[in-house]
Protein backbone atom coordinates (compact mmCIF):
# COMPACT_ATOMS: atom_id res chain seq x y z
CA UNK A 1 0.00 0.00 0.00
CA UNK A 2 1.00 3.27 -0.95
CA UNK A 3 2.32 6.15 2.14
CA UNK A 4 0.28 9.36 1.51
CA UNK A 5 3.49 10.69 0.72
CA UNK A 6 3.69 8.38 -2.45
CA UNK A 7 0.00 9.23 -2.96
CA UNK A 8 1.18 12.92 -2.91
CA UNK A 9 3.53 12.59 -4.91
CA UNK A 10 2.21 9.98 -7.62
CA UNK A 11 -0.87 12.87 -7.76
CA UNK A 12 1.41 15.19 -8.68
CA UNK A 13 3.61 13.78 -11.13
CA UNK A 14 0.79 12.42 -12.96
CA UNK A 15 -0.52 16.25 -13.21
CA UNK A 16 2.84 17.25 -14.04
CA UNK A 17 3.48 14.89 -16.98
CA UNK A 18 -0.38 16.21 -18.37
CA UNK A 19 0.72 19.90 -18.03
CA UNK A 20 4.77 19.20 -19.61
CA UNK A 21 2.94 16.45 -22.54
CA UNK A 22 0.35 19.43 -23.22
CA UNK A 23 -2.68 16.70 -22.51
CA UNK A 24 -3.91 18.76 -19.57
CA UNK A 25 -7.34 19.72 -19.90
CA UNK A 26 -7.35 23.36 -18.72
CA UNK A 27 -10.80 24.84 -17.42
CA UNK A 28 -11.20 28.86 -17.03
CA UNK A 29 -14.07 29.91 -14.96
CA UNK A 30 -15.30 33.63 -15.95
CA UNK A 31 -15.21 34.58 -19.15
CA UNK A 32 -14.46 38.40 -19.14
CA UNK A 33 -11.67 40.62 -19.70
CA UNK A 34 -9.11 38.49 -17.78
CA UNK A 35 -11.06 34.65 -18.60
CA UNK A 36 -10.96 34.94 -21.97
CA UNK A 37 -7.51 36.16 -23.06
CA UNK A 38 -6.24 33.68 -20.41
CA UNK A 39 -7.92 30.93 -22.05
CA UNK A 40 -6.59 32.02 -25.62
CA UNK A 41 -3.19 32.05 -24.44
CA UNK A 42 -3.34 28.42 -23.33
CA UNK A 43 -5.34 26.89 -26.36
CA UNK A 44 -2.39 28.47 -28.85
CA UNK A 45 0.44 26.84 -26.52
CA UNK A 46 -1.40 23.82 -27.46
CA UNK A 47 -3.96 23.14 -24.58
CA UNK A 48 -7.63 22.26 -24.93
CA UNK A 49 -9.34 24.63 -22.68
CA UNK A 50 -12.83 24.95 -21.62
CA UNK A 51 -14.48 27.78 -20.38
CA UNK A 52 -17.04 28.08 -18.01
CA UNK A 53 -19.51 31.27 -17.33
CA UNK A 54 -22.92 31.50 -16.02
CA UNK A 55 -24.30 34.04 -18.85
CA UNK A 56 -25.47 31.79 -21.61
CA UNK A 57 -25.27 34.52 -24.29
CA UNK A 58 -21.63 34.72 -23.36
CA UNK A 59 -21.36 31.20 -23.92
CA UNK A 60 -22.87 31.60 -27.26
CA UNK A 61 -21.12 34.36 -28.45
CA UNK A 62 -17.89 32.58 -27.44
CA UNK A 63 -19.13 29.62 -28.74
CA UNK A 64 -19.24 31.34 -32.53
CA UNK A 65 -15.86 32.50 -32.58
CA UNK A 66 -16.88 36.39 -32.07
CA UNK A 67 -14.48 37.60 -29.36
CA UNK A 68 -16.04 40.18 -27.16
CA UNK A 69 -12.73 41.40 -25.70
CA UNK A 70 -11.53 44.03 -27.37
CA UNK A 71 -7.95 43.02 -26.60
CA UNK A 72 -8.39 39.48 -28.59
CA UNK A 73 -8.94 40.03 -31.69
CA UNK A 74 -10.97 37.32 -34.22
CA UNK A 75 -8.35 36.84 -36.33
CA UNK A 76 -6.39 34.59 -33.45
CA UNK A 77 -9.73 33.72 -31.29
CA UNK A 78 -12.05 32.42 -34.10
CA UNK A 79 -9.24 29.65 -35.26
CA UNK A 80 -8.82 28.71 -32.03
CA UNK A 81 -12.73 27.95 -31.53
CA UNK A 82 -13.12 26.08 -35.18
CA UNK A 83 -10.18 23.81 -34.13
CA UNK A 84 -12.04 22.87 -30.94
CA UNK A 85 -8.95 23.78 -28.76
CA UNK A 86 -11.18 26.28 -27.75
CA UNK A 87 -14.80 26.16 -26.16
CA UNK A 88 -17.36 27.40 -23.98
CA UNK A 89 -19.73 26.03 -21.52
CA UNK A 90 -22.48 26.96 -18.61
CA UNK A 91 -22.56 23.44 -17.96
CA UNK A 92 -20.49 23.19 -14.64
CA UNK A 93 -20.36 19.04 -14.49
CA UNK A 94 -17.59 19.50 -17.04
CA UNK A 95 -15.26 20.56 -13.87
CA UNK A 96 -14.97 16.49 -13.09
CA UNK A 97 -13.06 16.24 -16.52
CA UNK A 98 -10.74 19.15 -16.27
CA UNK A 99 -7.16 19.24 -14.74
CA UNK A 100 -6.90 22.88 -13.95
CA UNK A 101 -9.51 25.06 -13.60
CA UNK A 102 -8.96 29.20 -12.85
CA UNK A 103 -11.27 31.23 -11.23
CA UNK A 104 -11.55 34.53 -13.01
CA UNK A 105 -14.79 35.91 -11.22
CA UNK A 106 -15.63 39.62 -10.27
CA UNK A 107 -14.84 40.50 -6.72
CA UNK A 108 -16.70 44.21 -6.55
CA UNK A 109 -17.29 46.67 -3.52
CA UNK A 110 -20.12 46.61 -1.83
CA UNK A 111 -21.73 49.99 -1.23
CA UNK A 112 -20.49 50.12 2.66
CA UNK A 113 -16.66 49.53 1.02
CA UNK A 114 -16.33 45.77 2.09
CA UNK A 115 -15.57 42.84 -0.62
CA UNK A 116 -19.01 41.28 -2.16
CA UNK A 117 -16.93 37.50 -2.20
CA UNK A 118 -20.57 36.00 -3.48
CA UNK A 119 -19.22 35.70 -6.90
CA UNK A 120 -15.77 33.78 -5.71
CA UNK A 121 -17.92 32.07 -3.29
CA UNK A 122 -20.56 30.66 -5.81
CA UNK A 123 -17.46 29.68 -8.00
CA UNK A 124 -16.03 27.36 -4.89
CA UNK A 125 -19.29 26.04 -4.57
CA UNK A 126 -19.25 24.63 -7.88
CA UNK A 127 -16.56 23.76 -8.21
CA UNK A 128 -16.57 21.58 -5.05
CA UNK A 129 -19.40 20.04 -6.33
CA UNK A 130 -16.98 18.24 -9.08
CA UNK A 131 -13.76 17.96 -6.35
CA UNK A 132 -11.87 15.07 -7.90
CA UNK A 133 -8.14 13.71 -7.74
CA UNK A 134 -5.51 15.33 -9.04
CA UNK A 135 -7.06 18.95 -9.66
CA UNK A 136 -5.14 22.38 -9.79
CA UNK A 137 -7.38 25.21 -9.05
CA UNK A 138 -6.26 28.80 -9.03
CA UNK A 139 -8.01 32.10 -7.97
CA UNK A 140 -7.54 34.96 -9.77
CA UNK A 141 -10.10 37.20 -8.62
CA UNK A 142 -8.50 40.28 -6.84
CA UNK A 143 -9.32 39.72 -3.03
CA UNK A 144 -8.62 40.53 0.37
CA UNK A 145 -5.34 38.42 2.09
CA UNK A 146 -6.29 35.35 3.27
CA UNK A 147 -9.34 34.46 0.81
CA UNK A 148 -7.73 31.55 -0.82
CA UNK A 149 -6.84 29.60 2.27
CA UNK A 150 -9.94 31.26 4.60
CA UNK A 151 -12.90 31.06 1.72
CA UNK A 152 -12.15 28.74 -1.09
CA UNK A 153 -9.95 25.89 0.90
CA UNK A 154 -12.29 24.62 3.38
CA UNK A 155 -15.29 24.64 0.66
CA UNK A 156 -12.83 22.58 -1.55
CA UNK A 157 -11.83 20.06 1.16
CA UNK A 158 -15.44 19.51 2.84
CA UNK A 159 -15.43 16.47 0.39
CA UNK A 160 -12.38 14.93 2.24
CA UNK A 161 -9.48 15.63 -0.34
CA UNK A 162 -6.82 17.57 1.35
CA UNK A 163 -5.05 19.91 -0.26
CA UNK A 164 -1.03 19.54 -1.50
CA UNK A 165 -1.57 15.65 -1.75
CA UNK A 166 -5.40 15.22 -3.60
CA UNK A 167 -5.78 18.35 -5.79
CA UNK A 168 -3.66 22.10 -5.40
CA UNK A 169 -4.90 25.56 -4.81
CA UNK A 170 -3.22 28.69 -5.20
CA UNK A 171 -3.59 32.06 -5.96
CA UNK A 172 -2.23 34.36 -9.24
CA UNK A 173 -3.50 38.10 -9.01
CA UNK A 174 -4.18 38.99 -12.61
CA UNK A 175 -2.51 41.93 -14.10
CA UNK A 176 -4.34 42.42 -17.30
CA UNK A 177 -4.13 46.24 -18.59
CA UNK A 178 -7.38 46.61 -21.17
CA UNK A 179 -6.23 48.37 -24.10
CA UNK A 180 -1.74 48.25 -23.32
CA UNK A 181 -0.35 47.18 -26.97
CA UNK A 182 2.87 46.22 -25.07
CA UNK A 183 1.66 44.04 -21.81
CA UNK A 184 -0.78 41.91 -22.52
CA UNK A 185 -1.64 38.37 -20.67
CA UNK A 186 1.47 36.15 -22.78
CA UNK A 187 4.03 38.79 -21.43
CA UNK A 188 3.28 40.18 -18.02
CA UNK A 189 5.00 38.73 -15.20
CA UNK A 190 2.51 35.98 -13.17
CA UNK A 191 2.62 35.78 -9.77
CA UNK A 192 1.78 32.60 -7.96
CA UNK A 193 1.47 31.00 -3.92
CA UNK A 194 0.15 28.51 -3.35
CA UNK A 195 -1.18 26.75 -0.16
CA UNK A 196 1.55 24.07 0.16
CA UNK A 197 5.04 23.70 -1.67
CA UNK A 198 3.49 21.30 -4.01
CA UNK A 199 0.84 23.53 -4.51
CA UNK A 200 3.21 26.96 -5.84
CA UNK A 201 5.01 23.88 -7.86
CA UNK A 202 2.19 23.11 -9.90
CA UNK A 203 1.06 26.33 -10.22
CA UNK A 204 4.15 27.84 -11.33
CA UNK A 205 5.07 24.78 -13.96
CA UNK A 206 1.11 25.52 -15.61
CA UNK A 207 1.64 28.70 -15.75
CA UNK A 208 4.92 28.41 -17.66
CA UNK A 209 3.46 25.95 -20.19
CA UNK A 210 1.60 29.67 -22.22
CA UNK A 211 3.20 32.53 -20.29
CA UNK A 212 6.54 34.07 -20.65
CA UNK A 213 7.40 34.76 -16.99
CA UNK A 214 6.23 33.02 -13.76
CA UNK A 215 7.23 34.57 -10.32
CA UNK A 216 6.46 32.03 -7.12
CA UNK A 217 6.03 33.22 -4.01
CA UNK A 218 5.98 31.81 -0.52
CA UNK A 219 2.21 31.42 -0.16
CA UNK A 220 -1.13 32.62 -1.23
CA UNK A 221 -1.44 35.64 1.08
CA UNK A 222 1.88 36.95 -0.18
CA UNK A 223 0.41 36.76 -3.94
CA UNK A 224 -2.83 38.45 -2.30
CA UNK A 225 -1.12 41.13 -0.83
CA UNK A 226 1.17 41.78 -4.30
CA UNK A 227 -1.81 42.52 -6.22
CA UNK A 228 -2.92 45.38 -3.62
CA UNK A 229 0.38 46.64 -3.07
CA UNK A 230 0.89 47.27 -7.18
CA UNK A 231 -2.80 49.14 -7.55
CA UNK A 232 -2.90 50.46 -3.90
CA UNK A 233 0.78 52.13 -4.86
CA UNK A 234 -1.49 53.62 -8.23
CA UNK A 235 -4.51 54.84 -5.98
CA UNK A 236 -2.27 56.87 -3.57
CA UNK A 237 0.00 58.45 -5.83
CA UNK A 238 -3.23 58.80 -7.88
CA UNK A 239 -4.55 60.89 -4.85
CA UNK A 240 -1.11 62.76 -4.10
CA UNK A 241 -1.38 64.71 -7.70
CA UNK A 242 -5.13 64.91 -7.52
CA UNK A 243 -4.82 66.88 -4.18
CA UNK A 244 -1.91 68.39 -5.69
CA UNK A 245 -4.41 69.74 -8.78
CA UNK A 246 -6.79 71.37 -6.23
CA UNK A 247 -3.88 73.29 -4.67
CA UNK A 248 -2.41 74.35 -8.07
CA UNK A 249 -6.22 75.37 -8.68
CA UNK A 250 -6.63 77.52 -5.85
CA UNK A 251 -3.02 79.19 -6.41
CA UNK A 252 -3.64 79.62 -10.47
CA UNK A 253 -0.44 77.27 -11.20
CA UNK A 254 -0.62 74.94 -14.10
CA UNK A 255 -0.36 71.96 -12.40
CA UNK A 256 0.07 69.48 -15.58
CA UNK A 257 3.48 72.32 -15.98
CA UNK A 258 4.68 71.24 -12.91
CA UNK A 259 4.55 67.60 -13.19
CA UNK A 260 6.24 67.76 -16.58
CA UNK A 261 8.88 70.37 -15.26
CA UNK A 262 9.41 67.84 -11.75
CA UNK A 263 9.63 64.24 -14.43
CA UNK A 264 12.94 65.74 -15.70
CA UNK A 265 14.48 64.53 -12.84
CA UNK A 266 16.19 61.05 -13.26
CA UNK A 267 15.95 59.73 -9.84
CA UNK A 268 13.64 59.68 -6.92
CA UNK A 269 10.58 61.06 -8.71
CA UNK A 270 7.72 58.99 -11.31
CA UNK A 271 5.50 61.33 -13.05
CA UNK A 272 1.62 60.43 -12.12
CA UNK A 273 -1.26 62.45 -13.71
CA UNK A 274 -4.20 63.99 -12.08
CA UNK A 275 -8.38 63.33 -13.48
CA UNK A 276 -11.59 63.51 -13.64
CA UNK A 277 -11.44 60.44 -11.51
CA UNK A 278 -10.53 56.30 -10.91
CA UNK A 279 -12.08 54.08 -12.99
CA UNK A 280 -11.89 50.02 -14.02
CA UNK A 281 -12.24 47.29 -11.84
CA UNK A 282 -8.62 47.67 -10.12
CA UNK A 283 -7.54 51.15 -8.61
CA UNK A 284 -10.93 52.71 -7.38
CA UNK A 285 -11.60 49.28 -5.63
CA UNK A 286 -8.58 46.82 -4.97
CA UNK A 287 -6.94 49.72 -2.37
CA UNK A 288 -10.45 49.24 0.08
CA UNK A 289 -9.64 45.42 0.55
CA UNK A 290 -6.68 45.77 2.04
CA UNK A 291 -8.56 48.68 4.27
CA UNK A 292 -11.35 46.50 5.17
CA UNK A 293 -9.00 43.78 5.76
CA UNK A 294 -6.52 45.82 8.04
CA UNK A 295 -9.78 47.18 10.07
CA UNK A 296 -10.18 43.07 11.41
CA UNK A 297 -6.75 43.26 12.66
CA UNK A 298 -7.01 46.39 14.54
CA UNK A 299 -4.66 48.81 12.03
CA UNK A 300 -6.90 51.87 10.29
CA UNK A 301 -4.93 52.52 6.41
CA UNK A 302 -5.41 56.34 6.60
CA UNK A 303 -3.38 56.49 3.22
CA UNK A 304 -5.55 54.63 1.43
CA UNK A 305 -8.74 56.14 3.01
CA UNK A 306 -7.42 59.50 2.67
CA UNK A 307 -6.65 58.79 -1.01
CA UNK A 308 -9.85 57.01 -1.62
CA UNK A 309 -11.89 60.67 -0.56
CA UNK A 310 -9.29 62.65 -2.49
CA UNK A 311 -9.68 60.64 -6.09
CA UNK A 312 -13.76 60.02 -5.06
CA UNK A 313 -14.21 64.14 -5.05
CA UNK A 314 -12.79 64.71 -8.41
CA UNK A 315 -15.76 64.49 -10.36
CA UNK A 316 -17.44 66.88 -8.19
CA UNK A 317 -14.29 69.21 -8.85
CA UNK A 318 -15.00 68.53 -12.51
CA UNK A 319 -18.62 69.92 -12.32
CA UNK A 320 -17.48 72.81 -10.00
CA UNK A 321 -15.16 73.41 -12.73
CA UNK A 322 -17.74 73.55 -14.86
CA UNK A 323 -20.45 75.87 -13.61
CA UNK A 324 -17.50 78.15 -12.96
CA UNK A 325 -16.63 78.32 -16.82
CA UNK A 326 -19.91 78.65 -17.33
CA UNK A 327 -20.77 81.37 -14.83
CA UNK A 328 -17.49 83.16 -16.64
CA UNK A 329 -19.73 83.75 -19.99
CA UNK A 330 -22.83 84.47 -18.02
CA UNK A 331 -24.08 80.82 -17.90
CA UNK A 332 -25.40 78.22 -15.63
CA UNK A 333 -25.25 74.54 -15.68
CA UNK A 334 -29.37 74.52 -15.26
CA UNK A 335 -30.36 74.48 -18.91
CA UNK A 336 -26.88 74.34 -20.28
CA UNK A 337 -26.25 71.67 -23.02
CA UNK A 338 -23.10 70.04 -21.58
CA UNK A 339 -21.41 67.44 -23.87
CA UNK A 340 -18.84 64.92 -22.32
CA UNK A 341 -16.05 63.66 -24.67
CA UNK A 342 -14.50 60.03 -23.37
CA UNK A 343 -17.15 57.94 -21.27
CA UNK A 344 -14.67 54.90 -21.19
CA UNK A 345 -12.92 54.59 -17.39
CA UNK A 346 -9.41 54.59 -19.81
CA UNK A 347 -7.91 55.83 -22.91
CA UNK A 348 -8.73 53.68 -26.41
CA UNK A 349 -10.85 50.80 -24.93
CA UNK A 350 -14.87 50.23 -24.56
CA UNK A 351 -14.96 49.55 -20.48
CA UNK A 352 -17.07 52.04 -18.26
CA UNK A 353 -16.76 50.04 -15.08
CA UNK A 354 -16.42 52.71 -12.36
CA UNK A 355 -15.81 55.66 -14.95
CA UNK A 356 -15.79 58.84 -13.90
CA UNK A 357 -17.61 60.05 -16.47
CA UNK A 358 -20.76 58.26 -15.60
CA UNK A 359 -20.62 60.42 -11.95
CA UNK A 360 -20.14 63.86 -14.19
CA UNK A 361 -22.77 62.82 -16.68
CA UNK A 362 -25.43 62.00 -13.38
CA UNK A 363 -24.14 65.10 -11.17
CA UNK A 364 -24.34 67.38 -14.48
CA UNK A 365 -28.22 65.66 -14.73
CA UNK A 366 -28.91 66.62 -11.17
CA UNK A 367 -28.34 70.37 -11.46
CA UNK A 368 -30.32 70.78 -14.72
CA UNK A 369 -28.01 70.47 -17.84
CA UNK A 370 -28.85 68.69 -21.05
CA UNK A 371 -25.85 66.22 -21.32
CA UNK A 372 -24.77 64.50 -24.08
CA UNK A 373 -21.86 62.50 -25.06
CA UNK A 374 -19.55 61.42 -27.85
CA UNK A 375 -17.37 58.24 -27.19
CA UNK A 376 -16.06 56.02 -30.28
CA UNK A 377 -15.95 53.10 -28.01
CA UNK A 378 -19.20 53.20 -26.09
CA UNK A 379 -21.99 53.03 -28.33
CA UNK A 380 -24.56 53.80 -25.91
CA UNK A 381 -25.13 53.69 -21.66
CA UNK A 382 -27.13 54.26 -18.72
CA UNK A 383 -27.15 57.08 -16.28
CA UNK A 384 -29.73 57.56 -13.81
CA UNK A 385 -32.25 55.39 -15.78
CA UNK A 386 -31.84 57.98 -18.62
CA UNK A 387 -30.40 55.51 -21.67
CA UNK A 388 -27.64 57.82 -24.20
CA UNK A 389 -26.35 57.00 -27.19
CA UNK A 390 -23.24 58.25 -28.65
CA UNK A 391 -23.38 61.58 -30.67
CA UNK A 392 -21.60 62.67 -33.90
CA UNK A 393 -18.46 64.46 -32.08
CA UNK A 394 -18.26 67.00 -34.27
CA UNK A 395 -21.75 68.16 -34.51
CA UNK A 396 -22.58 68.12 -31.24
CA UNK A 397 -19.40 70.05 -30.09
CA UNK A 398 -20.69 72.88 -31.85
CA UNK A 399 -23.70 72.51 -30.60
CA UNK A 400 -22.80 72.45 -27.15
CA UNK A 401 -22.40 75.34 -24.28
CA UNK A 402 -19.57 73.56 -22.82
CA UNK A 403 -17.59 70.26 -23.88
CA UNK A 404 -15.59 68.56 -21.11
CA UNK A 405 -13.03 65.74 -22.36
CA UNK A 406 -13.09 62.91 -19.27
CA UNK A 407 -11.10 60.42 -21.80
CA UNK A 408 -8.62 61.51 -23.97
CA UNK A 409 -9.08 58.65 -26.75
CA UNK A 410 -6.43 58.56 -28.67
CA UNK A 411 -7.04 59.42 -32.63
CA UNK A 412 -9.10 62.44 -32.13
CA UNK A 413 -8.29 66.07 -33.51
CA UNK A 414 -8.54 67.91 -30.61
CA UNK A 415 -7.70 71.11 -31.68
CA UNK A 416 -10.83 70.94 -34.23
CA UNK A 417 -12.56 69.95 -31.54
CA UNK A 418 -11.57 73.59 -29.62
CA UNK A 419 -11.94 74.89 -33.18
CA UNK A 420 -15.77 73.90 -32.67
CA UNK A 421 -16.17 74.21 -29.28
CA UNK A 422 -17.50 77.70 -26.98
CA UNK A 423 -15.99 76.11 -24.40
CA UNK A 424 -14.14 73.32 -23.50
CA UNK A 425 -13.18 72.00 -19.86
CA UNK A 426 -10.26 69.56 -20.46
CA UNK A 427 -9.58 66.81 -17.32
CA UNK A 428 -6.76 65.59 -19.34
CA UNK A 429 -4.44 67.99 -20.66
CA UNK A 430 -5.57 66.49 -24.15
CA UNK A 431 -4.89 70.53 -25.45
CA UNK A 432 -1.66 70.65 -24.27
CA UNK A 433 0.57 73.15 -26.04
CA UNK A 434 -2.72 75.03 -27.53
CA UNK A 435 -3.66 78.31 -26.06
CA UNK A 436 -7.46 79.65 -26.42
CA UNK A 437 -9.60 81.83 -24.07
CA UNK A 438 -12.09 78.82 -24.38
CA UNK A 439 -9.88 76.19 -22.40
CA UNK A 440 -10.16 75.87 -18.31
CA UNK A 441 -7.39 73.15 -17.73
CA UNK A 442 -8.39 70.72 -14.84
């Protein structure tokens, strides 16, 4: 009879001559901006991957070889689905025939500022209900420290596998930029912890079979804690030059001038730009997990509070400025037609998840303004109820008392667009180097 160290390491081998042969089945739960180019990357090195998500259209749409990820593009995901390397599934059974699976769910905030886990929870659940032998599992879902081994392991071992010896859990924050033609999923560094030796082992070799650089780390809650160091170091120094924009306001010194003047120096200084506000999924959230988490062992994060009110005022500061340029040529916002250039969260790509530019459209709303919007990348969206669609940019500058650019897409001929304008409140130093009466710089 085998010792459960032979067990151990006969389960492991076996895995590690699937993932080294390339006859792993690979399984990636959560199809959206991070599921989905993670699963391409592993059916081109040669992997047949499944993935799973709940949304059936999703499914379909996946299923047809029409990649709804802007940063995959048809040409390499539609060859990948007719060779069946590539499919998709809301059937969760197929979790008992899969040697890896990822979790790649949304972790979101929860209006009081603590983690909504339901989605990462829901994902243990199932796959739990298809524990067998031999499985990897990683999470991938930005979290709080200590989800991995606190949430997901005891779901996974209620059947009676234990972990490092039956199947292997660890954690690999994603990094995925949305829109970055240089870092994309094949090239940025992973991360990976797992629970046991074994565990970060495993994890590490899979991840080297598609990706070009694999970092292990001592455990999960060190791979945790990277992920909300890297965007919690963004939000801060987000918050330092937003606070430093309302000073330069107040003092009438060009604060986008000062940054540039203060990058010339080669050491001990990185340039970071002030907004109309955080947006995505990472850097207006990730930051208030490690706060919520730091609360339960008796430490308050006043940086990352104090940040968080900072970069969470700016849109009001946007409207202020605003009304102000308004008031200057004898206008209010209440009956003003206000039209907001860039609704995406980020430059060139089609996510509004947390954009600032859906606050300024609804606090714009509030105090009376017609608003409109132009956005190459957002065809339409919701604010307040009230549904937009995307107007002809260039007739509906002119149009417009007042057009404020929130996201400075790239391919646009700004200085037509002042040509146009009466007015134009820029949050993004798109106009640098013009000069017009009709610009109020954020």
């Amino acid at each position: 009879m085998q010792t459960s160290e032979q067990q151990q390491s006969s389960a492991a081998n076996q895995l590690k001559e699937r993932l080294l042969q390339k006859k792993a089945r690979v399984g990636v739960l959560g199809l959206g901006y991070v599921g989905l180019p993670l699963a391409v990357e592993f059916a081109h090195a040669g992997f047949e991957v499944v993935g799973i998500d709940v949304q059936q259209s999703k499914v379909d749409q996946f299923n047809s070889g029409d990649s709804y990820v802007k940063d995959v593009k048809n040409d390499v995901f539609k060859p990948l689905v007719d060779s069946g390397k590539l499919r998709a599934t809301s059937d969760f059974s197929v979790i008992q025939d899969l040697d890896t699976i990822d979790i790649c769910v949304p972790t979101p905030l929860r209006k009081t500022k603590d983690p909504d886990m339901s989605y990462v929870i829901a994902a243990s659940d199932s796959i739990a209900q298809h524990m067998h032998p031999g499985l990897l599992v990683m999470l991938e879902s930005t979290t709080y420290p200590g989800t991995t081994d606190e949430l997901v392991l005891p779901k996974l071992q209620a059947g009676g596998l234990t972990v490092g010896k039956d199947f292997f859990l660890c954690f690999s924050p994603e990094r995925v930029d949305p829109g970055n033609p240089k870092y994309q999923t094949s090239n940025i560094p992973k991360v990976v912890g797992g629970i046991t030796p074994a565990c970060t082992e495993l994890g590490a070799l899979f991840y080297k079979q598609a990706l070009d650089t694999v970092v292990p780390v001592s455990s999960t809650r060190v791979a945790e804690m990277v992920k909300l160091l890297e965007n919690t170091f963004r939000m801060i120094n987000i918050g330092l030059v937003n606070e430093m924009a309302l000073m330069c306001d107040r003092m009438n010194i060009n604060v986008w001038e000062v940054i540039d003047a203060a990058a010339t120096k080669p050491f001990g200084f990185m340039p970071f730009y002030p907004g109309p506000g955080l947006g995505g999924h990472c850097i207006p959230i990730d930051p208030f997990y490690l706060s919520w988490k730091s609360k339960e062992a008796g430490i308050e994060a006043r940086f990352i509070e104090l940040a968080g009110y900072v970069n969470g005022r700016m849109p009001e500061f946007v409207v202020e400025k605003i009304q102000e340029a308004l008031n200057n040529v004898s206008k209010s916002v209440r009956g003003s037609h206000v039209h907001v250039l860039g609704t995406a969260y980020k430059r060139d790509i089609d996510d509004v998840r947390e954009s600032p530019a859906l606050d300024i459209l609804l606090l714009l709303q509030r105090r009376g303004a017609k608003i409109t919007y132009s956005d190459p990348f957002v065809p339409s969206l919701n604010v307040d109820s009230t549904q937009l669609t995307s107007q002809d940019m260039f007739t509906t500058v002119g149009a417009a008392d007042c057009v404020v650019i929130v996201t400075d897409h790239s391919g646009i001929d700004y200085r037509a667009v002042l040509d146009r304008s009466k007015l134009v409140v820029d949050t993004r130093n798109a106009l640098k180097g013009l000069s017009s009466d009709k610009i109020v710089r954020l």
